[in-house]
N, C-alpha and C. Protein backbone atom coordinates (compact mmCIF):
# COMPACT_ATOMS: atom_id res chain seq x y z
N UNK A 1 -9.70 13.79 -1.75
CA UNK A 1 -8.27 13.54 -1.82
C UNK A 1 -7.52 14.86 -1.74
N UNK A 2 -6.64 14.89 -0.97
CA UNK A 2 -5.51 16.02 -0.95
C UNK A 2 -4.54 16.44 -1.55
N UNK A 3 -3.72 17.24 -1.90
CA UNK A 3 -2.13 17.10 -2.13
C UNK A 3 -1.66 17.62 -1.05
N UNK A 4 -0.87 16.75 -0.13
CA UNK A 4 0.33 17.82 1.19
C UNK A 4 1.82 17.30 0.72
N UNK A 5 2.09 18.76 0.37
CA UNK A 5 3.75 19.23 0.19
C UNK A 5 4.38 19.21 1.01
N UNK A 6 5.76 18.09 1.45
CA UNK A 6 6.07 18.26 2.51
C UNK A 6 7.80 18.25 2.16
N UNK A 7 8.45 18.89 3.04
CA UNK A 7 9.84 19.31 2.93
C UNK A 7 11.05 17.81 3.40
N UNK A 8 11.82 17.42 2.54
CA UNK A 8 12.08 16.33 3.00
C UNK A 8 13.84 16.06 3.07
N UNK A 9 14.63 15.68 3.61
CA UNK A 9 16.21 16.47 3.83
C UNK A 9 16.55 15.28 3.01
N UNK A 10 17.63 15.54 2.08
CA UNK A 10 18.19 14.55 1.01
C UNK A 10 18.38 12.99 1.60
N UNK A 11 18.74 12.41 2.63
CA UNK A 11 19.32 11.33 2.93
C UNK A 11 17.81 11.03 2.82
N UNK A 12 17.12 11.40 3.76
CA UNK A 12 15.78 10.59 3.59
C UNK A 12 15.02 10.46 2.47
N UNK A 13 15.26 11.52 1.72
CA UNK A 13 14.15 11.68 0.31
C UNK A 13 14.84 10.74 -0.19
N UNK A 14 16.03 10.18 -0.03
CA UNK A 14 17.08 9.08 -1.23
C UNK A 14 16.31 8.12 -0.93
N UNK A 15 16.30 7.50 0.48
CA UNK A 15 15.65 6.16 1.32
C UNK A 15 14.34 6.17 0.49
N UNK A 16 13.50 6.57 0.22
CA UNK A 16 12.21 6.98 0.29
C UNK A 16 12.05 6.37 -1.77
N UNK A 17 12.81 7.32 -2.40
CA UNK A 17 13.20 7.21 -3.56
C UNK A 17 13.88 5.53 -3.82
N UNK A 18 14.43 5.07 -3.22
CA UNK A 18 15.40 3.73 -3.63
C UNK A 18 14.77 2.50 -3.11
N UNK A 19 13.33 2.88 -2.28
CA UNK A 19 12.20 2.04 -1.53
C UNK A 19 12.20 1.45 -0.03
N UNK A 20 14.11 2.17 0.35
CA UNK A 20 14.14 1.58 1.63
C UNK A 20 13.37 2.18 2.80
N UNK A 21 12.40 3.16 2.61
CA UNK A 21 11.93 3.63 3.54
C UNK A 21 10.39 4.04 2.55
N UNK A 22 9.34 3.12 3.23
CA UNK A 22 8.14 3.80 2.85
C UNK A 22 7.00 4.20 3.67
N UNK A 23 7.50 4.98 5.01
CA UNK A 23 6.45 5.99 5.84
C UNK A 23 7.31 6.94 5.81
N UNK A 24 6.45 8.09 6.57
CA UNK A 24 6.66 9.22 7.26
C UNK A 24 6.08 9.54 8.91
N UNK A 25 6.84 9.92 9.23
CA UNK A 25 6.46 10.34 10.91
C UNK A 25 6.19 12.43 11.03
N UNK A 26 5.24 12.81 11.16
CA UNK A 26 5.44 14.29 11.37
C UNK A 26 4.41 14.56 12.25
N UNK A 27 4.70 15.79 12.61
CA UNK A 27 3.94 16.56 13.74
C UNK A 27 2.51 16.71 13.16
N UNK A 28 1.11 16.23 13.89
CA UNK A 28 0.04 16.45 12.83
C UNK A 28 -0.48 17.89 13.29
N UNK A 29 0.08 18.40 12.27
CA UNK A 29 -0.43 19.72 12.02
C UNK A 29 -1.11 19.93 10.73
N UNK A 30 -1.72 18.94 10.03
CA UNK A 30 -2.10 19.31 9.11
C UNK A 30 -3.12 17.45 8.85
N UNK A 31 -4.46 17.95 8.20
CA UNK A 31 -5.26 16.35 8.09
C UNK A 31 -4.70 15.80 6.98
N UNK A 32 -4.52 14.39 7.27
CA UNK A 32 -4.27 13.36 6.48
C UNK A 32 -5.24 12.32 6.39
N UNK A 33 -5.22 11.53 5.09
CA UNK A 33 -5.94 10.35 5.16
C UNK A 33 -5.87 9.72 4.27
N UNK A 34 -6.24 8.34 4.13
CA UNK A 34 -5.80 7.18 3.11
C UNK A 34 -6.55 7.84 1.65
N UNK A 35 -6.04 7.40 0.92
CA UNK A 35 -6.22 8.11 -0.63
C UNK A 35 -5.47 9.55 -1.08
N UNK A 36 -5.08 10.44 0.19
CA UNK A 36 -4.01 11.71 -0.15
C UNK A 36 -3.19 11.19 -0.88
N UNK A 37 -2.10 12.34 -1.62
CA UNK A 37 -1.09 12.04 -2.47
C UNK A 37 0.24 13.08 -1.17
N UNK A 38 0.84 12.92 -0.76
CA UNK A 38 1.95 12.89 -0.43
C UNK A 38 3.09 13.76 -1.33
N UNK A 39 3.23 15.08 -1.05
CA UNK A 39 4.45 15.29 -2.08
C UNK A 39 5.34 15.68 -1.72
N UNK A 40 6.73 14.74 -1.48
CA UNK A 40 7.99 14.91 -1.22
C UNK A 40 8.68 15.57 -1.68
N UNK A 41 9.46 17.21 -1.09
CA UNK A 41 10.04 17.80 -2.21
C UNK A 41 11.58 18.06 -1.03
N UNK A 42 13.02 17.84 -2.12
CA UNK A 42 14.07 17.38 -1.40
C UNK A 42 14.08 19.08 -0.97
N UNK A 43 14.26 19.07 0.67
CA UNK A 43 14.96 20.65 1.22
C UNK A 43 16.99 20.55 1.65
N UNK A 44 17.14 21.13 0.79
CA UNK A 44 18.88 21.27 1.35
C UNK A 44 18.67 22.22 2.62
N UNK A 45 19.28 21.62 4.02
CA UNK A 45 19.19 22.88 5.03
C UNK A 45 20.19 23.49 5.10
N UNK A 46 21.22 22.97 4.32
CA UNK A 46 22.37 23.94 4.32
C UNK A 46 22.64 25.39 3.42
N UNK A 47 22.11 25.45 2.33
CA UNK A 47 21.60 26.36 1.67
C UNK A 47 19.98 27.00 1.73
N UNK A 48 19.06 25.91 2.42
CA UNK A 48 18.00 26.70 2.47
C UNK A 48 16.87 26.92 1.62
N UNK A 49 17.42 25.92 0.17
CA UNK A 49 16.22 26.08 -0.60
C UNK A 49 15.87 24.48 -1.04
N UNK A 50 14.91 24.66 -1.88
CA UNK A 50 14.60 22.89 -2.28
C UNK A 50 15.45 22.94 -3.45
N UNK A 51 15.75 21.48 -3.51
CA UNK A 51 17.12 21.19 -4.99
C UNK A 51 16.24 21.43 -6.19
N UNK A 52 14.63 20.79 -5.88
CA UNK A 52 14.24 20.73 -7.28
C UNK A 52 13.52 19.40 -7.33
N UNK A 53 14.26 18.16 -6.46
CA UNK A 53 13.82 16.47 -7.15
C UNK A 53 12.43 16.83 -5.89
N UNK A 54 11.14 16.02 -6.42
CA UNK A 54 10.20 16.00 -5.59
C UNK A 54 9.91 14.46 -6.03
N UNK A 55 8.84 13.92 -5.24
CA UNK A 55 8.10 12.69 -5.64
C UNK A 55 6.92 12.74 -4.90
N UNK A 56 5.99 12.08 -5.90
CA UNK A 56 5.01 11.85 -4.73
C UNK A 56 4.25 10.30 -4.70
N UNK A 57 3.48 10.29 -3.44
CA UNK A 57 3.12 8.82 -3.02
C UNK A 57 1.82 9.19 -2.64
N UNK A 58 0.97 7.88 -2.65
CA UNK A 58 -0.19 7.53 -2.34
C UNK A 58 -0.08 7.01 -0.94
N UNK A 59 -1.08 7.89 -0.05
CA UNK A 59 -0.99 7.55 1.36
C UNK A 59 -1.81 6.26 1.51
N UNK A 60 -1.39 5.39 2.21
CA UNK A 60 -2.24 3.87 2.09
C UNK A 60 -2.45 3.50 3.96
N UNK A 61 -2.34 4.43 4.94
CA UNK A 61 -2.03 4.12 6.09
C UNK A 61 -1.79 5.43 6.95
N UNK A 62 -2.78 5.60 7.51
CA UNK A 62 -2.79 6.38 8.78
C UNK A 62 -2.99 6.33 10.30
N UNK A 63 -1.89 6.53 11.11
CA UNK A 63 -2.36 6.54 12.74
C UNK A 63 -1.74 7.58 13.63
N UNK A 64 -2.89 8.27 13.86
CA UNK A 64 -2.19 9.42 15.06
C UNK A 64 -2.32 8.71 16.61
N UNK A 65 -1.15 9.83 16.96
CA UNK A 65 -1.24 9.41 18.30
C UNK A 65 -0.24 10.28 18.80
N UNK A 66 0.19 10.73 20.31
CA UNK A 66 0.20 11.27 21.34
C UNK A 66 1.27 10.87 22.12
N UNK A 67 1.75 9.70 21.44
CA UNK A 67 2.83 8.29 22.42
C UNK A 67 4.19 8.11 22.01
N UNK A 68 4.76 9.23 21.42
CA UNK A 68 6.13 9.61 21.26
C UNK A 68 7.07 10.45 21.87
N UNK A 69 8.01 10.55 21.89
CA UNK A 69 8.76 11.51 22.45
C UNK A 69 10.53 12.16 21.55
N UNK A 70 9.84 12.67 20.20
CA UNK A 70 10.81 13.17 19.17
C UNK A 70 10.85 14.81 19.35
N UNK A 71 9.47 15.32 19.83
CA UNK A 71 8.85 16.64 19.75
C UNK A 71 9.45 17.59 21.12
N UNK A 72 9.18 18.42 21.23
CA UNK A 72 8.84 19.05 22.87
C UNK A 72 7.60 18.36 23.30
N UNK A 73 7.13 18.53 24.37
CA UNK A 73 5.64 18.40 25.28
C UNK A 73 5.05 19.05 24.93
N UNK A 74 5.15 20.64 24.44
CA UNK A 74 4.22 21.09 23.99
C UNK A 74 3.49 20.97 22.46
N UNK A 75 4.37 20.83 22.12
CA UNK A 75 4.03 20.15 20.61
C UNK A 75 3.13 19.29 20.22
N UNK A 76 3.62 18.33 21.05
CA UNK A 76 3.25 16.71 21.68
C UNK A 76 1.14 16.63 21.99
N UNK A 77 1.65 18.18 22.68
CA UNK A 77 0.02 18.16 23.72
C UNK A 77 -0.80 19.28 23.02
N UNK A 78 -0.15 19.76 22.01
CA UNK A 78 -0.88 20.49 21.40
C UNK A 78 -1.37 19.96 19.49
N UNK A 79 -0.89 18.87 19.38
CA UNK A 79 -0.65 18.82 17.57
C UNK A 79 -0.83 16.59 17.79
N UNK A 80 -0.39 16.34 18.63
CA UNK A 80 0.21 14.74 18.34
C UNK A 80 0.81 14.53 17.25
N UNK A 81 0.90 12.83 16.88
CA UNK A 81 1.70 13.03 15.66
C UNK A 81 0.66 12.37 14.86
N UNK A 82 1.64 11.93 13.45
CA UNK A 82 0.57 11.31 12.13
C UNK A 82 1.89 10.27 11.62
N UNK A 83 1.67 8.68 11.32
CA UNK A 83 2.89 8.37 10.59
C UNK A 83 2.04 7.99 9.55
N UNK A 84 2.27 8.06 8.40
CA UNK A 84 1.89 7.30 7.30
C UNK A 84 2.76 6.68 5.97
N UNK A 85 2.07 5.26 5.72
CA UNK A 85 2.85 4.76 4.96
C UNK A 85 2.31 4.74 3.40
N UNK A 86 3.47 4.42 2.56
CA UNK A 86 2.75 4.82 1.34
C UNK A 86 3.42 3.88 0.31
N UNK A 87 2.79 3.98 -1.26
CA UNK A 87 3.43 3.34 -2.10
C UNK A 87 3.73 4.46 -3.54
């Protein structure tokens, strides 16, 4: 089992927090897999630092893949992505 710290911008960390949103979509640059813990920590990009509120989740759902278009191409063809959902 893992811990991945991941940077998360307030509107979404709220969604995430209030249950209306329970995946994530990111560039897989880093291994994931069912049983990780997930740790959401809120990033303000307007100031640049984290507020402080974090949470974390149990990853219950993983699928990479190659079949998006959020990234550049190179990104894309070098990393694919990872979404996972959690509770």
């Amino acid at each position: 089992m893992r811990r991945i710290e991941k940077k998360t911008v307030p509107d979404l960390f709220e969604k995430v927090l209030n249950g209306e949103k329970n995946f994530d979509l990111r560039i897989a640059e880093f291994e994931c897999e069912v049983g990780d813990v997930l740790v959401l920590r809120e990033w303000d990009s307007e100031i640049k630092e984290y507020t402080g509120r974090q949470m974390e989740k149990t990853v219950t759902f993983v699928m990479k893949t190659k079949d998006l278009r959020f990234w550049s191409q190179e990104d894309i063809d070098e990393l694919g992505f990872v979404v996972m959902s959690f509770k």
